[in-house]
C-alpha atoms as a PDB file:
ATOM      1  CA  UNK A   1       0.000   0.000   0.000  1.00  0.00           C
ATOM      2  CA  UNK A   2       1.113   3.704  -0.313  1.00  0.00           C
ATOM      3  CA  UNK A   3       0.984   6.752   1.275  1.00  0.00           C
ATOM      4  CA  UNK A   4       1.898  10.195  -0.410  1.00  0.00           C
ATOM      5  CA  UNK A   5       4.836  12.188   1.012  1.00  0.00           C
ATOM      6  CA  UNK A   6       4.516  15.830   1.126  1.00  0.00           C
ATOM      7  CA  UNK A   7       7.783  18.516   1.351  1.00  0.00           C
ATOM      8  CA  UNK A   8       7.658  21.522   1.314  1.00  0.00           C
ATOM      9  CA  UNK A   9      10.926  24.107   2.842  1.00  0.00           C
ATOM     10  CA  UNK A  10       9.556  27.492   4.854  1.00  0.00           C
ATOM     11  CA  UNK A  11      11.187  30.547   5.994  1.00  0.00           C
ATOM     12  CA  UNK A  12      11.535  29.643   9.417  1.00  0.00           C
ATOM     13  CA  UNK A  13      10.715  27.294  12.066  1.00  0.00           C
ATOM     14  CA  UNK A  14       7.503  28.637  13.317  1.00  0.00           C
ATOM     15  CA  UNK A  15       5.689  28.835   9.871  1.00  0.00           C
ATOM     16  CA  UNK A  16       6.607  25.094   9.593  1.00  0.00           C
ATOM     17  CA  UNK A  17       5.091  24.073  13.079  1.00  0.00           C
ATOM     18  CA  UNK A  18       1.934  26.509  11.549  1.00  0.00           C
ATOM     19  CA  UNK A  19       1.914  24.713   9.046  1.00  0.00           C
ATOM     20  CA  UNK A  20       2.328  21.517  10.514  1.00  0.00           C
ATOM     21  CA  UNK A  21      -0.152  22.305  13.033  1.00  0.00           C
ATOM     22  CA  UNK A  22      -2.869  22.756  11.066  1.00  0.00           C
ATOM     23  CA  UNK A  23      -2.570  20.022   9.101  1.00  0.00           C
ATOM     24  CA  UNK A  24      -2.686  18.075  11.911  1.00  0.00           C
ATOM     25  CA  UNK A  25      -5.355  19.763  13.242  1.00  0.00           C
ATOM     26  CA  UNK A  26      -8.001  19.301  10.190  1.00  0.00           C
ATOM     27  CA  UNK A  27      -6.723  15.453   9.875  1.00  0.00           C
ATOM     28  CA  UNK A  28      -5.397  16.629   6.659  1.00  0.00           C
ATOM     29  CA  UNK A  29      -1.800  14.587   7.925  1.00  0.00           C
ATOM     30  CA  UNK A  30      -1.354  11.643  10.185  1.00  0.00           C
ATOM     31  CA  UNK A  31       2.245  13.003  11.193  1.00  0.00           C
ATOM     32  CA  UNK A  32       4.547  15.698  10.220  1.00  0.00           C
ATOM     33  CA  UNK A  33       8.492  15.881  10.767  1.00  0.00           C
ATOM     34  CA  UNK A  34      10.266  19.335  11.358  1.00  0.00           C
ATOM     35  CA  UNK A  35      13.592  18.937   9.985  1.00  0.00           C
ATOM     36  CA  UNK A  36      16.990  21.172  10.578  1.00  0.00           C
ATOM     37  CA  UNK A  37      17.475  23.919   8.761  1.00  0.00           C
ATOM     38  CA  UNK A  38      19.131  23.740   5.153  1.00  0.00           C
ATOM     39  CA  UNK A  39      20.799  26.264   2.839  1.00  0.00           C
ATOM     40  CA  UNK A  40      19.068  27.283   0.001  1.00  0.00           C
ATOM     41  CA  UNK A  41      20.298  28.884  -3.190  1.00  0.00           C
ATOM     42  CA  UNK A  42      18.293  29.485  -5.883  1.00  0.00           C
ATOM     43  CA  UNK A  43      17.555  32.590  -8.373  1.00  0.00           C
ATOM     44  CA  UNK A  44      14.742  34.415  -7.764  1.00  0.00           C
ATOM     45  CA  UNK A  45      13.772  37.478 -10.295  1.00  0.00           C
ATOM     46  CA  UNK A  46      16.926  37.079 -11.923  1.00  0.00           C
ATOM     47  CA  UNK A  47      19.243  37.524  -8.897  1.00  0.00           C
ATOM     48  CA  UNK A  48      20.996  34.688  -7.160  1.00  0.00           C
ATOM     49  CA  UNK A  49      19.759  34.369  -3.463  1.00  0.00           C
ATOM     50  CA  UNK A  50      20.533  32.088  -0.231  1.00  0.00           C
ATOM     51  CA  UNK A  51      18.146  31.951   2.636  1.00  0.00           C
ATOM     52  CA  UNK A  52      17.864  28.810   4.877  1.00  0.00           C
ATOM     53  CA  UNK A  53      15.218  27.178   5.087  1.00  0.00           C
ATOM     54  CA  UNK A  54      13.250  24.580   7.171  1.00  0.00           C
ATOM     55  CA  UNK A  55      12.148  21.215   5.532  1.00  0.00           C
ATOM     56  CA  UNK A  56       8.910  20.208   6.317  1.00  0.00           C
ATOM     57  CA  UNK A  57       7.753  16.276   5.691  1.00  0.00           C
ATOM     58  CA  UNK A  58       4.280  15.765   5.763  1.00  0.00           C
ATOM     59  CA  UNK A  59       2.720  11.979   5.683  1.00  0.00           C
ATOM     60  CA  UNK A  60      -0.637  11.784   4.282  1.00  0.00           C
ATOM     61  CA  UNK A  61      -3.237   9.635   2.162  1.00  0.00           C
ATOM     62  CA  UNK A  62      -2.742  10.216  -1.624  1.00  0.00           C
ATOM     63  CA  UNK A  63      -6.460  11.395  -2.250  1.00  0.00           C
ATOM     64  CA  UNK A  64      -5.434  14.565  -0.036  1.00  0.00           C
ATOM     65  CA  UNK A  65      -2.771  16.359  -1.793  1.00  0.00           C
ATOM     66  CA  UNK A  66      -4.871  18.861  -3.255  1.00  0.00           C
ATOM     67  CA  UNK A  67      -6.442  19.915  -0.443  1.00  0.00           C
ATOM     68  CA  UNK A  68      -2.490  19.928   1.655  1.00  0.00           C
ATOM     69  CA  UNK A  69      -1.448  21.907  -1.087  1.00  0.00           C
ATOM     70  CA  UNK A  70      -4.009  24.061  -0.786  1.00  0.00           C
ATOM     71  CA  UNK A  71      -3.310  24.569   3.337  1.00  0.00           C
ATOM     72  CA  UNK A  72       0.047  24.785   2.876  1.00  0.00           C
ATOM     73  CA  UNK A  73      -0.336  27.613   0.332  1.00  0.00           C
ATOM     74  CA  UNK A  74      -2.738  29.208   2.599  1.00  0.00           C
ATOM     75  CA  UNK A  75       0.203  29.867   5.288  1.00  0.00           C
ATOM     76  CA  UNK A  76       2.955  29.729   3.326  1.00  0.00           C
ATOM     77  CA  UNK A  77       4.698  33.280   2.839  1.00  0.00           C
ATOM     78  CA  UNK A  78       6.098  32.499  -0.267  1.00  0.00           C
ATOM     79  CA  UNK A  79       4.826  33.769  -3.288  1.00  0.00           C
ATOM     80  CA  UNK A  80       5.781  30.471  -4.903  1.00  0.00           C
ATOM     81  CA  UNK A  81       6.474  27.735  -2.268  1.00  0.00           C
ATOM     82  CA  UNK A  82       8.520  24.813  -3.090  1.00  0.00           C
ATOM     83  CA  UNK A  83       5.945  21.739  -2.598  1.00  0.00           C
ATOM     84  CA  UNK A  84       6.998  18.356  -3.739  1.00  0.00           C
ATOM     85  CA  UNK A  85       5.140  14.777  -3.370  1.00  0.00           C
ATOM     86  CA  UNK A  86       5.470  11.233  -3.973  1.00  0.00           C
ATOM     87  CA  UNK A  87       3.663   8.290  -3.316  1.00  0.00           C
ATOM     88  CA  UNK A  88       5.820   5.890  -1.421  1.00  0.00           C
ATOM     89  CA  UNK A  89       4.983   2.197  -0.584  1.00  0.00           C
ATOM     90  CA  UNK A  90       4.984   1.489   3.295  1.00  0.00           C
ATOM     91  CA  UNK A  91       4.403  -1.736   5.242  1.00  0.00           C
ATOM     92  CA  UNK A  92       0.609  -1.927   5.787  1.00  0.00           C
ATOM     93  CA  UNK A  93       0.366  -1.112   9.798  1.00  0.00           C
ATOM     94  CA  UNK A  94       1.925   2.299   8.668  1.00  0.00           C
ATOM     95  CA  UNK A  95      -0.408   2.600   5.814  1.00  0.00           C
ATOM     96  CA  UNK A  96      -3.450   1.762   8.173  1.00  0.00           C
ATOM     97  CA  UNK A  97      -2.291   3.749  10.734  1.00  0.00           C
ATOM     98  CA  UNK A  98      -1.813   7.052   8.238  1.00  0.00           C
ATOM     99  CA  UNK A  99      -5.559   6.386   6.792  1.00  0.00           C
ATOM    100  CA  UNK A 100      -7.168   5.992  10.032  1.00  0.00           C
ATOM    101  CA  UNK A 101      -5.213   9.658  11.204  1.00  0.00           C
ATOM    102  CA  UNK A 102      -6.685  11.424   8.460  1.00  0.00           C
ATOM    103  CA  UNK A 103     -10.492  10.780   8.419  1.00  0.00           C
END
């Protein structure tokens, strides 16, 4: 069975737990990992830029990424957020455990 894997990398540590939070909170995710911050570069309206950033992992059922996207846009600062997913194949405990979570 699979679940989908969300990432997305935010400005700061409390927009991720804001993020995190409310996904949580509508049953939108059955967990969600803060990571350590990274180093970013990347170009942005033609000039190079760094920033770090904080990864956020989000572990959810694959019928819900449109409707994660859409809360993580909703609190994202970002005018154009870096969100990424995959489906990835997980024993079926984990699977069960993510489906019941987010009902």
């Amino acid at each position: 069975m699979t679940i989908l894997s969300v990432t997305t990398l935010c400005p700061d540590r409390d927009n991720a737990k804001e993020i995190a939070e409310a996904l949580l909170t509508h049953r939108l995710a059955a967990c969600t990992n803060i990571q350590a911050p990274v180093q970013s570069q990347f170009t942005w309206l033609g000039r190079q830029e760094t920033a770090e950033e904080i990864p956020l992992i989000i572990k959810t059922r694959p019928d819900l990424c449109d409707r994660v996207v859409a809360a993580i846009r909703k609190r994202h600062p970002y005018d154009v957020p870096a969100i990424f997913w995959h489906e990835e194949e997980a024993p079926n405990d984990y699977t069960h455990w993510v489906r019941e979570e987010t009902r």
